[in-house]
Structure formats: C-alpha cells, structure tokens
PDB file of N, CA and C in Angstrom:
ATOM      1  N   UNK A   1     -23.546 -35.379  -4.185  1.00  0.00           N
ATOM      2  CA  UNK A   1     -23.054 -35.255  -5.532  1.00  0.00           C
ATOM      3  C   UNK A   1     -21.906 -36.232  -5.800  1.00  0.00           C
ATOM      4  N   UNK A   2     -20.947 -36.453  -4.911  1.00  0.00           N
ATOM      5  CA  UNK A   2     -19.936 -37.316  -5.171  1.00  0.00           C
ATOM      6  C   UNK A   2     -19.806 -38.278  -3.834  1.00  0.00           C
ATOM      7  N   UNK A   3     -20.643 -39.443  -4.226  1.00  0.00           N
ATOM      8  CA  UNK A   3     -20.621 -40.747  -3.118  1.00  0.00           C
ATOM      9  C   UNK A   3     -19.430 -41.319  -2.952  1.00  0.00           C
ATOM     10  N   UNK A   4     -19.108 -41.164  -1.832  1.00  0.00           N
ATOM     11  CA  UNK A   4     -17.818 -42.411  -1.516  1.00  0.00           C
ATOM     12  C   UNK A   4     -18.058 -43.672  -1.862  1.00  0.00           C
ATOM     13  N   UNK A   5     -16.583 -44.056  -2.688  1.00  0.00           N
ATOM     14  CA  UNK A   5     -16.386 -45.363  -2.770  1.00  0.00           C
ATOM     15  C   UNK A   5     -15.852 -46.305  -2.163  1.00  0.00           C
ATOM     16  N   UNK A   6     -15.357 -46.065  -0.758  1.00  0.00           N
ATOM     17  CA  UNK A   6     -14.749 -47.113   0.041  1.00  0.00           C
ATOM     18  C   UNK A   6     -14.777 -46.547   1.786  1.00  0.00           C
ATOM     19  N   UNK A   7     -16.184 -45.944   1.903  1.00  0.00           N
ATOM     20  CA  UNK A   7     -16.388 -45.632   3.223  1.00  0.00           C
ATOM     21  C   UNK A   7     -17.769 -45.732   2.737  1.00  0.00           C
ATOM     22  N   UNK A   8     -18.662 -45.708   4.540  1.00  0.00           N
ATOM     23  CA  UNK A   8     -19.729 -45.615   4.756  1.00  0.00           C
ATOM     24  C   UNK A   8     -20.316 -44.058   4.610  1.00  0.00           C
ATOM     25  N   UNK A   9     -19.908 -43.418   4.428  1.00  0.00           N
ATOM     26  CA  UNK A   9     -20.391 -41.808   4.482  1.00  0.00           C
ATOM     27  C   UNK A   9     -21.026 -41.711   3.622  1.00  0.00           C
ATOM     28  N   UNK A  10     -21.756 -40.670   3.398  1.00  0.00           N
ATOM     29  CA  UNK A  10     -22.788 -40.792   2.339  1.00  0.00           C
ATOM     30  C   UNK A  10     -21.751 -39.778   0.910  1.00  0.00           C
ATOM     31  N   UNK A  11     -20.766 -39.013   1.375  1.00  0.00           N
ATOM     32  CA  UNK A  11     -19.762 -38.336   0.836  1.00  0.00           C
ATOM     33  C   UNK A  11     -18.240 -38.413   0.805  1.00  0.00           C
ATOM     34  N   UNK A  12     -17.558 -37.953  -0.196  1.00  0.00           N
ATOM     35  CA  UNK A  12     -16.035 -38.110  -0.604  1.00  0.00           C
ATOM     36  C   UNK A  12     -15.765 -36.717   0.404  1.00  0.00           C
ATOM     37  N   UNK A  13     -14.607 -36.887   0.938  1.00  0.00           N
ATOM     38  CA  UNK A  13     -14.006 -35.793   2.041  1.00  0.00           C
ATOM     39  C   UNK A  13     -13.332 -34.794   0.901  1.00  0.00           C
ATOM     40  N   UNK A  14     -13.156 -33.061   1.716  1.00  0.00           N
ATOM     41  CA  UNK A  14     -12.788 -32.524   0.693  1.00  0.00           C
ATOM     42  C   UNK A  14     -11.409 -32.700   0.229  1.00  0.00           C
ATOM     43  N   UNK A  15     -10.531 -33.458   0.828  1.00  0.00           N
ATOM     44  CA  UNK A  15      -9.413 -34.110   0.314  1.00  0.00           C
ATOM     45  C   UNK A  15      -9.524 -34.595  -1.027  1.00  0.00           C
ATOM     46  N   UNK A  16     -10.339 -35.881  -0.773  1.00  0.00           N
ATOM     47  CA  UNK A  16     -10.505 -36.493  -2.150  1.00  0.00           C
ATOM     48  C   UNK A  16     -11.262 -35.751  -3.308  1.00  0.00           C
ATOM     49  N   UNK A  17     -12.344 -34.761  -2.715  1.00  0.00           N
ATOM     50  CA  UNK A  17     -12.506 -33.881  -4.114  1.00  0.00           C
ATOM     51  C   UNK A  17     -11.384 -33.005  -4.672  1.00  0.00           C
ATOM     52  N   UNK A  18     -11.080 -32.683  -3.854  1.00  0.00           N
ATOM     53  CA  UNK A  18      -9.097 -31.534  -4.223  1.00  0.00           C
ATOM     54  C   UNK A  18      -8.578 -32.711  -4.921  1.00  0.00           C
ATOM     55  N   UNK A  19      -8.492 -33.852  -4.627  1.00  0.00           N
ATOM     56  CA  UNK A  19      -7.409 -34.392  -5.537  1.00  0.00           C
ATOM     57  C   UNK A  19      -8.131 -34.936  -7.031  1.00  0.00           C
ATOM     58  N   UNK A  20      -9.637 -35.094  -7.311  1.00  0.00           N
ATOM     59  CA  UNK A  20     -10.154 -35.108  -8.358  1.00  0.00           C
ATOM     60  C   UNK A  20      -9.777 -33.951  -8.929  1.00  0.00           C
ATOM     61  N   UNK A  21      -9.864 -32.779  -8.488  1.00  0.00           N
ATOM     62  CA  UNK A  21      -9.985 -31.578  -9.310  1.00  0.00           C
ATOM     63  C   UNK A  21      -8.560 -31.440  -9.817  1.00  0.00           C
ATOM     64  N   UNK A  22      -7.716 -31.822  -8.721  1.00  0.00           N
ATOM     65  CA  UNK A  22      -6.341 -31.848  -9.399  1.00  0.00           C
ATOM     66  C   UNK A  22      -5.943 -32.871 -10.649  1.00  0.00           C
ATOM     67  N   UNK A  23      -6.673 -33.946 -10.444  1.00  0.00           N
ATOM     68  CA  UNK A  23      -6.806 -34.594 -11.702  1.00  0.00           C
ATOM     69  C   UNK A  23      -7.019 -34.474 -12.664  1.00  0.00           C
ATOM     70  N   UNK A  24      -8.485 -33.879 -12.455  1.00  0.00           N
ATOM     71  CA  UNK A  24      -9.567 -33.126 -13.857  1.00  0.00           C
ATOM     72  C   UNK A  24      -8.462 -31.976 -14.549  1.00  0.00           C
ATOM     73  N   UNK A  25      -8.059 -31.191 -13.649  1.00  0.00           N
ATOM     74  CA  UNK A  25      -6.813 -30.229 -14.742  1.00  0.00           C
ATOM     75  C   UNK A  25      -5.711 -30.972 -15.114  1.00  0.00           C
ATOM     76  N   UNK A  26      -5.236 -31.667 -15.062  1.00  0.00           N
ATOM     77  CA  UNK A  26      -4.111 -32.698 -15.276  1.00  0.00           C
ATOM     78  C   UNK A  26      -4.399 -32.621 -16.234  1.00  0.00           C
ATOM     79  N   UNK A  27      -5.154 -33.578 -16.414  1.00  0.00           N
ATOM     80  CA  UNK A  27      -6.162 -34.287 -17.682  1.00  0.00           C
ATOM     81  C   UNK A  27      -5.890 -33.638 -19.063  1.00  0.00           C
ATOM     82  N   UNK A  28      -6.925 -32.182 -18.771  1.00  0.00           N
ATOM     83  CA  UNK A  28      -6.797 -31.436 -19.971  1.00  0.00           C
ATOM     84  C   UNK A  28      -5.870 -30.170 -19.766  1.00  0.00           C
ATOM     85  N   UNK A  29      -4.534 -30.830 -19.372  1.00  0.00           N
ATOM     86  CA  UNK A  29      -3.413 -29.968 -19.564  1.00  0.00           C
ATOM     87  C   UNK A  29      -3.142 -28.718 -18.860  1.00  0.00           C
ATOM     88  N   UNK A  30      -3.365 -28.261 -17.702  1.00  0.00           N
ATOM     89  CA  UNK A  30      -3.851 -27.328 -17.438  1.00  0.00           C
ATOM     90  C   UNK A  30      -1.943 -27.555 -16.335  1.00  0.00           C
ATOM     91  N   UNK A  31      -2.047 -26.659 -15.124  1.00  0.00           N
ATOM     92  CA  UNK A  31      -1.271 -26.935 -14.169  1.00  0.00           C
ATOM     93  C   UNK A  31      -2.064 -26.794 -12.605  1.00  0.00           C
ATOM     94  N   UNK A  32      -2.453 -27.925 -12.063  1.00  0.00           N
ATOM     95  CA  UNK A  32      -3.194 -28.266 -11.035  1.00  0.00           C
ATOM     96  C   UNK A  32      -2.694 -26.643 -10.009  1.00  0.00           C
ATOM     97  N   UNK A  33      -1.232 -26.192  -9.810  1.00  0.00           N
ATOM     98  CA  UNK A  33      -0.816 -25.252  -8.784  1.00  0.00           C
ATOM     99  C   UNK A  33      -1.683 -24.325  -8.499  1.00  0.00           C
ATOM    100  N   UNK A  34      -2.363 -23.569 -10.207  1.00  0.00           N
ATOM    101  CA  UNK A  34      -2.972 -22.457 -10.173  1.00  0.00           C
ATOM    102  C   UNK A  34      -4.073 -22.684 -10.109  1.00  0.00           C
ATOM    103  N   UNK A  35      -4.763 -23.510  -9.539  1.00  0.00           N
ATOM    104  CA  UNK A  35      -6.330 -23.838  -9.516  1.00  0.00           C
ATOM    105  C   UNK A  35      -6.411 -24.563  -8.165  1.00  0.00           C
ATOM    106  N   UNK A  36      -7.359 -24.678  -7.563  1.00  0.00           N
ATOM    107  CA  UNK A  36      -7.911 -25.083  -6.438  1.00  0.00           C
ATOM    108  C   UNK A  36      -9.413 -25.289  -6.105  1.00  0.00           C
ATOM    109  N   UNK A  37     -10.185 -25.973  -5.057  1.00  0.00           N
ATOM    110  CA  UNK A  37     -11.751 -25.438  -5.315  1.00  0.00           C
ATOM    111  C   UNK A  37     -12.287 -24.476  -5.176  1.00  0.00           C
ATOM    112  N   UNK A  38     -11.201 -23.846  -3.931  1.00  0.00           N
ATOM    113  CA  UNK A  38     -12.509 -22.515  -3.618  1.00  0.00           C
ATOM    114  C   UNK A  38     -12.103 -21.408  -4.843  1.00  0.00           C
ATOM    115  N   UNK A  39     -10.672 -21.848  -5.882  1.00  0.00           N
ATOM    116  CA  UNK A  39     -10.657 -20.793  -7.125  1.00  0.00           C
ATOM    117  C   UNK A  39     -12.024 -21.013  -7.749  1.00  0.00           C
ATOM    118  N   UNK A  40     -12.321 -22.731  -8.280  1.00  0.00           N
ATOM    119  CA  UNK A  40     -13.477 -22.542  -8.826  1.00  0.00           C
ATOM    120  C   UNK A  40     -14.712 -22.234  -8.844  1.00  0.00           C
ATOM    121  N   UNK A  41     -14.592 -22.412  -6.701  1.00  0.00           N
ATOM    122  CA  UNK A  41     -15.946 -21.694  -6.564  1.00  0.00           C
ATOM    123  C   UNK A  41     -16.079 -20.157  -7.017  1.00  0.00           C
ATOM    124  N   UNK A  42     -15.462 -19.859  -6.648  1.00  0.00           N
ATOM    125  CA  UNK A  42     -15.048 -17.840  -7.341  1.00  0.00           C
ATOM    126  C   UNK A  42     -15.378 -17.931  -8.059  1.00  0.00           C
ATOM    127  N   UNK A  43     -14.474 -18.671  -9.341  1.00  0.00           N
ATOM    128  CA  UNK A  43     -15.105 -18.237 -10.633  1.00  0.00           C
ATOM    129  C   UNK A  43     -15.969 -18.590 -11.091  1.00  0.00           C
ATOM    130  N   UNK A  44     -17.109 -19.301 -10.641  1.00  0.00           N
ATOM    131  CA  UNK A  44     -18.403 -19.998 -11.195  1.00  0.00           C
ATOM    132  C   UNK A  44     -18.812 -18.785 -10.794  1.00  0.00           C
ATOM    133  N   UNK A  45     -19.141 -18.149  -9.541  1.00  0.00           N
ATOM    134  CA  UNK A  45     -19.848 -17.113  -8.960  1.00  0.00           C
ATOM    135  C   UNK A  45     -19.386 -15.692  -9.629  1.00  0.00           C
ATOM    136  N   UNK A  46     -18.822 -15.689 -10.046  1.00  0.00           N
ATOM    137  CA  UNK A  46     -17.987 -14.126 -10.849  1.00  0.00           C
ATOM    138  C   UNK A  46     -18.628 -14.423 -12.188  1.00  0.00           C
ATOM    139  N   UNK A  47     -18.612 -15.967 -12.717  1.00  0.00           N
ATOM    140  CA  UNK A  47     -18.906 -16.038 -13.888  1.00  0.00           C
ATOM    141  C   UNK A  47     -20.970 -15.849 -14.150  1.00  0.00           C
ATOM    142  N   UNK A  48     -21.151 -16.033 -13.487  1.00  0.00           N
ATOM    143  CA  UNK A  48     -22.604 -16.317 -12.879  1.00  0.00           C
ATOM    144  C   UNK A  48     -23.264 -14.590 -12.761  1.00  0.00           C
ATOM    145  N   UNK A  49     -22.827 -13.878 -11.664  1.00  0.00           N
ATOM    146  CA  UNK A  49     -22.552 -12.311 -11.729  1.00  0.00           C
ATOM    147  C   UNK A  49     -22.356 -11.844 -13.146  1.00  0.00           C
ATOM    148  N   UNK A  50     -21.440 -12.080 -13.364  1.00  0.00           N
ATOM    149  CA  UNK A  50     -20.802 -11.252 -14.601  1.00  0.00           C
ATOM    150  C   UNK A  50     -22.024 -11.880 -15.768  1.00  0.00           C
ATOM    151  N   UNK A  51     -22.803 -12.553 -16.117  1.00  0.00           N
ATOM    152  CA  UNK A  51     -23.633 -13.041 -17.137  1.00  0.00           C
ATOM    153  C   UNK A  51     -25.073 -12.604 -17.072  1.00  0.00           C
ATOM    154  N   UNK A  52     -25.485 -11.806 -15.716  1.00  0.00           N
ATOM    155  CA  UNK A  52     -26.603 -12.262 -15.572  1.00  0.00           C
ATOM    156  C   UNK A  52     -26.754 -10.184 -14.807  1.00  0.00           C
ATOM    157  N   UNK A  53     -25.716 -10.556 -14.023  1.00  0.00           N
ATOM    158  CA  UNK A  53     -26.017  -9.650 -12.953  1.00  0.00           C
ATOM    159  C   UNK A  53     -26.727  -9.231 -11.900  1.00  0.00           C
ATOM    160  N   UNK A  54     -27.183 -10.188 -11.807  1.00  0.00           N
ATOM    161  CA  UNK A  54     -27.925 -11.013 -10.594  1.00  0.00           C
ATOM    162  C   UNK A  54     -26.825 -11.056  -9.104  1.00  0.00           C
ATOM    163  N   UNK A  55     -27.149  -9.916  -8.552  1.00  0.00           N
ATOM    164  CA  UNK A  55     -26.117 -10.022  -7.605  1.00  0.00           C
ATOM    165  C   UNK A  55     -26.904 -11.384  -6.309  1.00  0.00           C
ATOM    166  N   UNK A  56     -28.232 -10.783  -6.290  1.00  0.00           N
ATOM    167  CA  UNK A  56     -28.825 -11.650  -5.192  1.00  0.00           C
ATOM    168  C   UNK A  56     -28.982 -12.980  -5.501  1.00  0.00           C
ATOM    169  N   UNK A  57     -29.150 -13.500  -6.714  1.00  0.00           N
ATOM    170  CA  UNK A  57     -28.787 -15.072  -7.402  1.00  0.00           C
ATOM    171  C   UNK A  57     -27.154 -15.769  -6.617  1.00  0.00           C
ATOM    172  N   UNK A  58     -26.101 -15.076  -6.852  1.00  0.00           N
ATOM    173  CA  UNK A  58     -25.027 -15.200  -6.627  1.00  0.00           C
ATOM    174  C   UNK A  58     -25.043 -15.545  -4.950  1.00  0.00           C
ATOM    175  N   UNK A  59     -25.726 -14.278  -4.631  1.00  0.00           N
ATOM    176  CA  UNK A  59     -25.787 -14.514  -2.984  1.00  0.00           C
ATOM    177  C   UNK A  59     -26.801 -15.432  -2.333  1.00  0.00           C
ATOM    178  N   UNK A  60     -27.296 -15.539  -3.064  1.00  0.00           N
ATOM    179  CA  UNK A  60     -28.227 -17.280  -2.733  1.00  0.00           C
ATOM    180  C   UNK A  60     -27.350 -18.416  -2.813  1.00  0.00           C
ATOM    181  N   UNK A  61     -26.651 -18.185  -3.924  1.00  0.00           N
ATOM    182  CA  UNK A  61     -25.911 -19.423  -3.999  1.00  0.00           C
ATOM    183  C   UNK A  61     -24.308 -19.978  -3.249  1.00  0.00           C
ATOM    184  N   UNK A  62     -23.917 -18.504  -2.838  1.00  0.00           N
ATOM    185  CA  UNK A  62     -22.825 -18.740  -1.986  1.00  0.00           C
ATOM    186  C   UNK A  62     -22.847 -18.893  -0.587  1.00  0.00           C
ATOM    187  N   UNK A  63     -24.535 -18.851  -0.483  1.00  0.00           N
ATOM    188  CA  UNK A  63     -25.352 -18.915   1.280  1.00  0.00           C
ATOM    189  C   UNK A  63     -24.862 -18.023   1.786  1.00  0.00           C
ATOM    190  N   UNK A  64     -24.683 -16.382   1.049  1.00  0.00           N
ATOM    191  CA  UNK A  64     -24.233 -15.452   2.164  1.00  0.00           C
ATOM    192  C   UNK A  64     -25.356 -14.870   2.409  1.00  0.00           C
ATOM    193  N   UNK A  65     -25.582 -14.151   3.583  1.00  0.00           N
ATOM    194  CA  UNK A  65     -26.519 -13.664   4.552  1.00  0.00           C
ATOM    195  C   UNK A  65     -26.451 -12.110   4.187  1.00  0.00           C
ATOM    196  N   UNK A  66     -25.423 -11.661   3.773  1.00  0.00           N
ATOM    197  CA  UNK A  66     -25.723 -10.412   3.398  1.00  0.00           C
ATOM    198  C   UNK A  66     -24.728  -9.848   1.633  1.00  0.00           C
ATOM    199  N   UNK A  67     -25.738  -8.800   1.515  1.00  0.00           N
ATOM    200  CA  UNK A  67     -25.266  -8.218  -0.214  1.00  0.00           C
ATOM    201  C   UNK A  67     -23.823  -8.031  -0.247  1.00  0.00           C
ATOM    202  N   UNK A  68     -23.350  -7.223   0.932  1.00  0.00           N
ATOM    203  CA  UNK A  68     -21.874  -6.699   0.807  1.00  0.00           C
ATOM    204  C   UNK A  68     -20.893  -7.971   1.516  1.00  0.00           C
ATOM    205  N   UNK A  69     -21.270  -8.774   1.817  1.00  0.00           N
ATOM    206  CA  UNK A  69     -20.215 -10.064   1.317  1.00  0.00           C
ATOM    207  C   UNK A  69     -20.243 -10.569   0.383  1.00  0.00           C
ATOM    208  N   UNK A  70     -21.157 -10.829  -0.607  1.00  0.00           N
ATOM    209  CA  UNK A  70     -21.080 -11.062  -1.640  1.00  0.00           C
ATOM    210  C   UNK A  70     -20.110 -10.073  -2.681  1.00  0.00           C
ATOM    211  N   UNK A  71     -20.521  -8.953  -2.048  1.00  0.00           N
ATOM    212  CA  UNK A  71     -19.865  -7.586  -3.282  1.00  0.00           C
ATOM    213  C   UNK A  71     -18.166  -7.707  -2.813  1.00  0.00           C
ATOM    214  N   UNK A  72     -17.747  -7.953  -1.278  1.00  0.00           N
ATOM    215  CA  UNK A  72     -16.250  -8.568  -1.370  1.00  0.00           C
ATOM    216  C   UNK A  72     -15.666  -8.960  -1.842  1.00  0.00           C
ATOM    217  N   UNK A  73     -16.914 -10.600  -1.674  1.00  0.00           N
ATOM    218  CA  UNK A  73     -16.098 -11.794  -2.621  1.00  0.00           C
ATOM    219  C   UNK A  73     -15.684 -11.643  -3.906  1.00  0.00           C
ATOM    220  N   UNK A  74     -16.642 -11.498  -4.439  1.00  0.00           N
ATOM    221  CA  UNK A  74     -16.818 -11.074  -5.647  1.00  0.00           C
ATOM    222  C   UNK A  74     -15.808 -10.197  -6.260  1.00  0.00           C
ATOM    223  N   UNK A  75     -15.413  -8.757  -5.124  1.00  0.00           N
ATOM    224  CA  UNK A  75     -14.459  -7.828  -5.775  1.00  0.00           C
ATOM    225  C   UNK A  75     -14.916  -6.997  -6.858  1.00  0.00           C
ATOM    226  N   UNK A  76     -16.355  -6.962  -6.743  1.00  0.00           N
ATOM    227  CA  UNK A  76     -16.848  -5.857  -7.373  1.00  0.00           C
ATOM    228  C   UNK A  76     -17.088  -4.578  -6.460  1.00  0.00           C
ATOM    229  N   UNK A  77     -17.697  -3.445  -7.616  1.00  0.00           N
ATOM    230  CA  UNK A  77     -17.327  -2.133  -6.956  1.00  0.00           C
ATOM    231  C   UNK A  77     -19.015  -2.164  -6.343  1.00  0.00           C
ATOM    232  N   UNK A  78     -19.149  -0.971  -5.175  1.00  0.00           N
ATOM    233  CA  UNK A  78     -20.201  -1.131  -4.393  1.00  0.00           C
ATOM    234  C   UNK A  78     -21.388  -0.663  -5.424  1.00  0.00           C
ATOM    235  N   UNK A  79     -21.082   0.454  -5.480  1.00  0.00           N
ATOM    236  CA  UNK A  79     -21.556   1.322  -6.579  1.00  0.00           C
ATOM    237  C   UNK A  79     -22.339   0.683  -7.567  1.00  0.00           C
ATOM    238  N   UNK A  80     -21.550  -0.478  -7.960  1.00  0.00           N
ATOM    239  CA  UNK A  80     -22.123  -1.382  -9.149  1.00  0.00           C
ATOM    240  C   UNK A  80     -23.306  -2.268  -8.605  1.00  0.00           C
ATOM    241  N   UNK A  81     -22.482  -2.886  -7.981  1.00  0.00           N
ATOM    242  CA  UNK A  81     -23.620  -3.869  -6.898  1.00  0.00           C
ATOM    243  C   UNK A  81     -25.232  -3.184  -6.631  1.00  0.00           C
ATOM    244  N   UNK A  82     -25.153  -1.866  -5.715  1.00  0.00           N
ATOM    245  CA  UNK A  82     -26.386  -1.344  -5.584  1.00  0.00           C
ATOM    246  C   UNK A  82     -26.964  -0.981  -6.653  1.00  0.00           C
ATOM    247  N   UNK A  83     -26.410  -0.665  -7.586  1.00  0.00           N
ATOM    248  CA  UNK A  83     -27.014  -0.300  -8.730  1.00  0.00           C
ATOM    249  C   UNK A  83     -27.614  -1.353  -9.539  1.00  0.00           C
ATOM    250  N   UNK A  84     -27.484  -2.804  -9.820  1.00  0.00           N
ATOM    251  CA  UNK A  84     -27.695  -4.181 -10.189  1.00  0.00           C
ATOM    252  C   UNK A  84     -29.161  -4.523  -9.275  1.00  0.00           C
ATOM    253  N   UNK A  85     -28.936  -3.782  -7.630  1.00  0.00           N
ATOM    254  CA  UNK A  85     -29.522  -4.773  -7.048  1.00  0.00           C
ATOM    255  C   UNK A  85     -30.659  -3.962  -6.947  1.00  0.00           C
ATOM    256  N   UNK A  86     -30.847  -2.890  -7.090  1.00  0.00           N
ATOM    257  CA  UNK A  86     -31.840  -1.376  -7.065  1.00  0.00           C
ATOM    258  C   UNK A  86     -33.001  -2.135  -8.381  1.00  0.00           C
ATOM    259  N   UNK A  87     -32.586  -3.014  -9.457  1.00  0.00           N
ATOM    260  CA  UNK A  87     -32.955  -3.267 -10.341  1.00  0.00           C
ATOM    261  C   UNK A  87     -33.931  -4.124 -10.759  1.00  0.00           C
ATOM    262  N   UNK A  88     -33.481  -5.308  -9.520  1.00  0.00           N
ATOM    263  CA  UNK A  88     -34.048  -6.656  -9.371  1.00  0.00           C
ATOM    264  C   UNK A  88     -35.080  -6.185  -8.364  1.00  0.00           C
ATOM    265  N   UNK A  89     -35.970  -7.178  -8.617  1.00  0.00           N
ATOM    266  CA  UNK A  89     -37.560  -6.886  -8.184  1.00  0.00           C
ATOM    267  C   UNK A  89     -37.686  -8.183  -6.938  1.00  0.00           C
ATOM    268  N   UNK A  90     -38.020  -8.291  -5.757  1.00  0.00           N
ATOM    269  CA  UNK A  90     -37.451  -9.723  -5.191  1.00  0.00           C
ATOM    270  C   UNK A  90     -39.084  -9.613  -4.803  1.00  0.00           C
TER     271      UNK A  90
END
C-alpha cells in the first residue's frame, strides 16, 4: 500500500507511516498527541462493528483467531457480541 521511496523494500517502515499519519492530522488541524495508528486501527474496527454488526467481519479483518478477542478489543459487552454473532449465518 505505501512503497518506499528511497529503499529497496517493497514497503515504508512503521516509523515512516507514524510520521505520515502525524502529518495527515497536522494538516487538517487536528493534534497528532491524541492519535496514533493502532488508535486508528480501533476505530476503523469499532467503526466497522458499530455499522454493520458484523462481529465476525471485524474479526476477519483484525486476523484474530478467536470471537472473544475481538469482543476485548473492541470493548464491547459479551452478551452483545453473542447475541450479533447467534445472528450471522457463516
């Protein structure tokens, strides 16, 4: 997704993506402190959950191996989770 521009790697190290992202909020005003990647990974995945409710979508996409790490991460209630996932037809 993001090719290096001054190495042979086929990728930018996660250094240099942290410091894009710190950029990208710069940019549009934001304050780089309170944001980070793995914040945005969260909230893509909370946001993703929370739209759909697709708990097992979420957990595909965060490559976790099981439901109740996802329901951690996430910081949703269990209760909810099984009940979402009781729903979906796989």
């Amino acid at each position: 997704m993001f090719p290096s521009r001054f190495h042979d790697r086929s990728h930018i190290s996660t250094r240099q993506y942290g410091r894009l992202v710190r950029d990208w909020l710069t940019a549009i005003g934001l304050e780089p402190s309170g944001y980070g990647t793995h914040s945005l990974r969260r909230t893509k995945a909370a946001e993703i959950y929370r739209k759909t409710g697709n708990l097992r979508a979420v957990q595909l996409l965060l490559g976790h191996t099981k439901a109740d790490s996802t329901v951690r991460y996430l910081g949703i209630e269990l209760e909810d989770a099984l009940s979402i996932a009781e729903r979906i037809d796989i």
